[in-house]
Protein backbone atom coordinates (compact mmCIF):
# COMPACT_ATOMS: atom_id res chain seq x y z
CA UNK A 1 -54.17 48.90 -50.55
CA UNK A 2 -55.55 45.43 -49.79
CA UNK A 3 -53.49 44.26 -46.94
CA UNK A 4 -54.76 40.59 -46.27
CA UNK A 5 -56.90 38.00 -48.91
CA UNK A 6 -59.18 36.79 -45.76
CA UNK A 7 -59.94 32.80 -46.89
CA UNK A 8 -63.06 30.72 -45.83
CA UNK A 9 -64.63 27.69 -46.75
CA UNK A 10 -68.29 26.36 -46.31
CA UNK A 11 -68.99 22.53 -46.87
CA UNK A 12 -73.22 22.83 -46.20
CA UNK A 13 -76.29 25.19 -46.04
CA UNK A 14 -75.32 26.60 -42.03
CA UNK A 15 -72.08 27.17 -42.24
CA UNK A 16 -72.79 28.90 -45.50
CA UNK A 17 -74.69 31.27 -43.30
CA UNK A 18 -72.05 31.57 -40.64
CA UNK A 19 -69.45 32.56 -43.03
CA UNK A 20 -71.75 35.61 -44.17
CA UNK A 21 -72.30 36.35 -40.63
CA UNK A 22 -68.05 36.71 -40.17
CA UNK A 23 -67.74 38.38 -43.28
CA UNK A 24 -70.23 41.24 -41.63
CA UNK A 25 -68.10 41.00 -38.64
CA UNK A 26 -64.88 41.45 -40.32
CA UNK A 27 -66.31 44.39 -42.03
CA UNK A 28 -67.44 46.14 -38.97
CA UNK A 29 -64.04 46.15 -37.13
CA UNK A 30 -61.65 46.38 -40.39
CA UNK A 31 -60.99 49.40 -42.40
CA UNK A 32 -62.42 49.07 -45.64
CA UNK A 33 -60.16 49.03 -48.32
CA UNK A 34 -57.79 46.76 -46.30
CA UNK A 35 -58.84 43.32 -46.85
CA UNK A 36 -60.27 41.11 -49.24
CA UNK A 37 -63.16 38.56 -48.54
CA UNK A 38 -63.01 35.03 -50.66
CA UNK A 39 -65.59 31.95 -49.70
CA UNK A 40 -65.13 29.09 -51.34
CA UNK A 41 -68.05 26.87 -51.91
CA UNK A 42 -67.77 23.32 -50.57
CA UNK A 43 -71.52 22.51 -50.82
CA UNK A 44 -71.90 20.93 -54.25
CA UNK A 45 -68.47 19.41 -54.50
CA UNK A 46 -66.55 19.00 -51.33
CA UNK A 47 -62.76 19.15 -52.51
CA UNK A 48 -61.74 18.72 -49.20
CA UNK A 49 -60.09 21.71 -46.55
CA UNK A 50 -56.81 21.90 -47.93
CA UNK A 51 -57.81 22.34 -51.14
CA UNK A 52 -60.49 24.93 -51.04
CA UNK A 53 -58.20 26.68 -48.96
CA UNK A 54 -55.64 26.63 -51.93
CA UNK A 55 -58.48 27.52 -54.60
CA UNK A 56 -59.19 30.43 -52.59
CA UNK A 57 -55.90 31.85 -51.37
CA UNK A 58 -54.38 31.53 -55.00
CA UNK A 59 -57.36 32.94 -56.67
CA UNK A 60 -56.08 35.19 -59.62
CA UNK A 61 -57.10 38.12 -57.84
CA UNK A 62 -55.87 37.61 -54.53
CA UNK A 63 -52.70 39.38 -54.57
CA UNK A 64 -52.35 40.42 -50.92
CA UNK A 65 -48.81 40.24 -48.58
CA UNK A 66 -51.14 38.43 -46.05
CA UNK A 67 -53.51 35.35 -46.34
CA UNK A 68 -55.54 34.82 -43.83
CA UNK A 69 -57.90 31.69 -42.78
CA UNK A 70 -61.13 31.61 -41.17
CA UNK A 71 -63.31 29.27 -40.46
CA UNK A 72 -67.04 30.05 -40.90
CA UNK A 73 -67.75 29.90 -37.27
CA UNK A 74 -65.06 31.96 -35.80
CA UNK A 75 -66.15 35.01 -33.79
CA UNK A 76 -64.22 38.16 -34.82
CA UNK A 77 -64.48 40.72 -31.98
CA UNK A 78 -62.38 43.37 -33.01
CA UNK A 79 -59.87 44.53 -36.00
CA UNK A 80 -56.46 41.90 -36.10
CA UNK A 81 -55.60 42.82 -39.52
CA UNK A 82 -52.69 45.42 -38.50
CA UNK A 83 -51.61 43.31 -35.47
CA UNK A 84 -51.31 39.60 -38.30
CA UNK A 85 -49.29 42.46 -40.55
CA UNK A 86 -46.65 43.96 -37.66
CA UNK A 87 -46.12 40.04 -36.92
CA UNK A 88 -45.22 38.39 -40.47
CA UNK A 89 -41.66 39.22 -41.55
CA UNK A 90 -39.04 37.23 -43.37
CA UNK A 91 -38.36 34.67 -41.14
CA UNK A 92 -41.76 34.64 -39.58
CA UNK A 93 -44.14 33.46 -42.26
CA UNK A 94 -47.52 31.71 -39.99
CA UNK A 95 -49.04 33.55 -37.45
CA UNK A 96 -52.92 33.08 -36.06
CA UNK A 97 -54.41 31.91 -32.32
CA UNK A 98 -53.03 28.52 -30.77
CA UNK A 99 -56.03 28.50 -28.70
CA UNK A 100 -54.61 27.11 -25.46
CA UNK A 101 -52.67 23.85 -27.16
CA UNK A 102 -50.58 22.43 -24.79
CA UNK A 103 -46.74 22.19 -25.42
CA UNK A 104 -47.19 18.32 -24.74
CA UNK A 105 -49.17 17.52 -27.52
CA UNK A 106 -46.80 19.74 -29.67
CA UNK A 107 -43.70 17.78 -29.37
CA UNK A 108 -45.45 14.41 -30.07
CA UNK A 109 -46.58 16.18 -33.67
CA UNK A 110 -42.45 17.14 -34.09
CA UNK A 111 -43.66 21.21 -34.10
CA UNK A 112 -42.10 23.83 -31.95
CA UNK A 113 -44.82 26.36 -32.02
CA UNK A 114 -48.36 25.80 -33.55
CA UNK A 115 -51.69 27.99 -34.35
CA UNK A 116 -54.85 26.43 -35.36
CA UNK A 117 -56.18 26.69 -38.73
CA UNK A 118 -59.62 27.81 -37.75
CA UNK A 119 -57.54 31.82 -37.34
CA UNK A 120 -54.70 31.11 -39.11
CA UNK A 121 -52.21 33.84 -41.17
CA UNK A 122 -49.19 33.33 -43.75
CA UNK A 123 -46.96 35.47 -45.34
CA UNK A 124 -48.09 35.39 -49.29
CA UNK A 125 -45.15 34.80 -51.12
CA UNK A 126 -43.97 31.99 -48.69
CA UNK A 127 -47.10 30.01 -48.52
CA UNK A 128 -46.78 30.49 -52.49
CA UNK A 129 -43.18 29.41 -52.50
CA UNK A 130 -44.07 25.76 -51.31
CA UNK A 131 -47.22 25.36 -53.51
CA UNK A 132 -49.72 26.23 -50.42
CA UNK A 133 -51.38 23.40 -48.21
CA UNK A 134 -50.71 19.75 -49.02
CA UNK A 135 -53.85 19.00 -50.27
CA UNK A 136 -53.49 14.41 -49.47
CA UNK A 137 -54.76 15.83 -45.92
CA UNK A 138 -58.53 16.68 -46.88
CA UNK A 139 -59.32 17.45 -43.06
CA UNK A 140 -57.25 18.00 -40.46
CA UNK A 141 -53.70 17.89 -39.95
CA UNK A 142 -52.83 20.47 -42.78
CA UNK A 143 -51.94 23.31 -40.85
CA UNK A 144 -49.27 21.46 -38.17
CA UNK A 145 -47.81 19.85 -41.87
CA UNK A 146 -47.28 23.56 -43.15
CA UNK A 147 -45.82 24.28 -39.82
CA UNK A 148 -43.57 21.58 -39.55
CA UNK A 149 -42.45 22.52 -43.16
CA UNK A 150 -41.63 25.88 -41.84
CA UNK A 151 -39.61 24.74 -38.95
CA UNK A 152 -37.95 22.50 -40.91
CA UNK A 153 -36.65 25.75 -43.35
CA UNK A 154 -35.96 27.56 -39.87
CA UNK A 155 -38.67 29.70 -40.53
CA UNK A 156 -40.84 30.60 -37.21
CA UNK A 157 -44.81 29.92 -36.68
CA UNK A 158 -45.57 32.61 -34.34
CA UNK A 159 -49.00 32.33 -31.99
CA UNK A 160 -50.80 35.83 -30.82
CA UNK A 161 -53.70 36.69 -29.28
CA UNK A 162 -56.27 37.87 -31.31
CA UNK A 163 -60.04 38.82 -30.73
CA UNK A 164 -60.81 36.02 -32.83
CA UNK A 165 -62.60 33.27 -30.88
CA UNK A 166 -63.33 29.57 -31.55
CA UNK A 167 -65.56 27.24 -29.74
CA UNK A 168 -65.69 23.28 -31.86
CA UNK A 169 -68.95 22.48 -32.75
CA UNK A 170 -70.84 21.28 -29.96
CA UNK A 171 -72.85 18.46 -32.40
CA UNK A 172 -72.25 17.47 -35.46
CA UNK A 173 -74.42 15.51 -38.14
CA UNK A 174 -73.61 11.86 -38.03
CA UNK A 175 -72.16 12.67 -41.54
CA UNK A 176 -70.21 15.03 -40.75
CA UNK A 177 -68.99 13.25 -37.82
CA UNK A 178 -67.92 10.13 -39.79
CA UNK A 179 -66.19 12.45 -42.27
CA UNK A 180 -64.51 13.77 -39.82
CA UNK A 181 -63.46 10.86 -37.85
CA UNK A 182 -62.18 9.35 -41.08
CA UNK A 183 -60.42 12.11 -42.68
CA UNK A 184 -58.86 13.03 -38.81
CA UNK A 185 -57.39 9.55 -39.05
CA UNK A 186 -56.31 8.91 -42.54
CA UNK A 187 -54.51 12.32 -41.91
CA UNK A 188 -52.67 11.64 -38.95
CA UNK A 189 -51.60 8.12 -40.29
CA UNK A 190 -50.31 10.43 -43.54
CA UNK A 191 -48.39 13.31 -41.23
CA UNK A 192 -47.05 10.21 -39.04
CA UNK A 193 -45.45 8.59 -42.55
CA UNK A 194 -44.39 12.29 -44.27
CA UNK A 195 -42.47 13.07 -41.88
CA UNK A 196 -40.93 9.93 -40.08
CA UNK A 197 -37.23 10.18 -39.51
CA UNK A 198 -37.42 13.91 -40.35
């Protein structure tokens, strides 16, 4: 039984590559049979993060309890499917690595608890349930909105370790930079607004 619908988008030609270099990784620590592997393909028509994660998590086949999403240049060291699983129940429903984010910066976004959406896990029929990532924030900022929507249900965003590693980018292209730099704003001024006086 396919236990987890594994998500990752590419937006150019390298991290095309890096997400078939995970997708070996995955496959090498996982049991097979217990996951599903969906890219979504940025290149030609960038939709923007939120939404290519939606495309790909509700995909008419992707049917699994867990979603899970990767970004291309994670570093998967060992199997995390069965530990993402044991951790998701009914009132936890967001689970991944928080990556060292202080609790400072948390309470300035409104969030109790917070994972990063480069490893980041939610339970199926929840993430379903509220119609997925809000796809107005096109990079950045979507996964501490979905979180905040949780905690605002009283529903719990749980971080774990995992051997799932992320270093950023040490250089980006001047494009992507300035994509980057825009959409990180415009985001943040859009989070700010949703949910002032919430």
């Amino acid at each position: 039984m396919i236990r987890a619908d594994l998500v990752t988008v590419y937006h150019n030609d390298e991290y095309y590559d890096l997400h078939l270099t995970l997708f070996d990784a995955v496959k090498k620590v996982e049991v097979a049979g217990g996951f599903q592997l969906i890219g979504v393909d940025n290149r030609r028509v960038n939709r923007g993060f939120a939404a290519a994660c939606n495309l790909g998590a509700l995909h008419p086949n992707a049917k699994a309890p867990v979603i899970g999403f990767l970004n291309p240049d994670v570093r998967v060291e060992g199997a995390f499917i069965n530990r993402v699983a044991a951790t998701l129940d009914s009132t936890t429903v967001i689970t991944g690595c928080r990556y060292g984010k202080p609790d400072l910066e948390l309470r300035t976004w409104g969030v109790r608890n917070w994972v990063c959406g480069a490893a980041l896990f939610v339970d199926r029929r929840w993430f379903e349930s509220v119609g997925g990532f809000d796809e107005r924030f096109v990079w950045s900022w979507e996964e501490t909105d979905l979180i905040r929507q949780a905690e605002t249900l009283g529903l719990i965003c749980k971080p774990i370790n995992l051997p799932i590693y992320h270093d950023s980018p040490t250089q980006n292209t001047e494009a992507d930079a300035t994509y980057k730099n825009y959409y990180f704003t415009q985001g943040e001024q859009r989070y700010r607004s949703k949910w002032r006086g919430r």
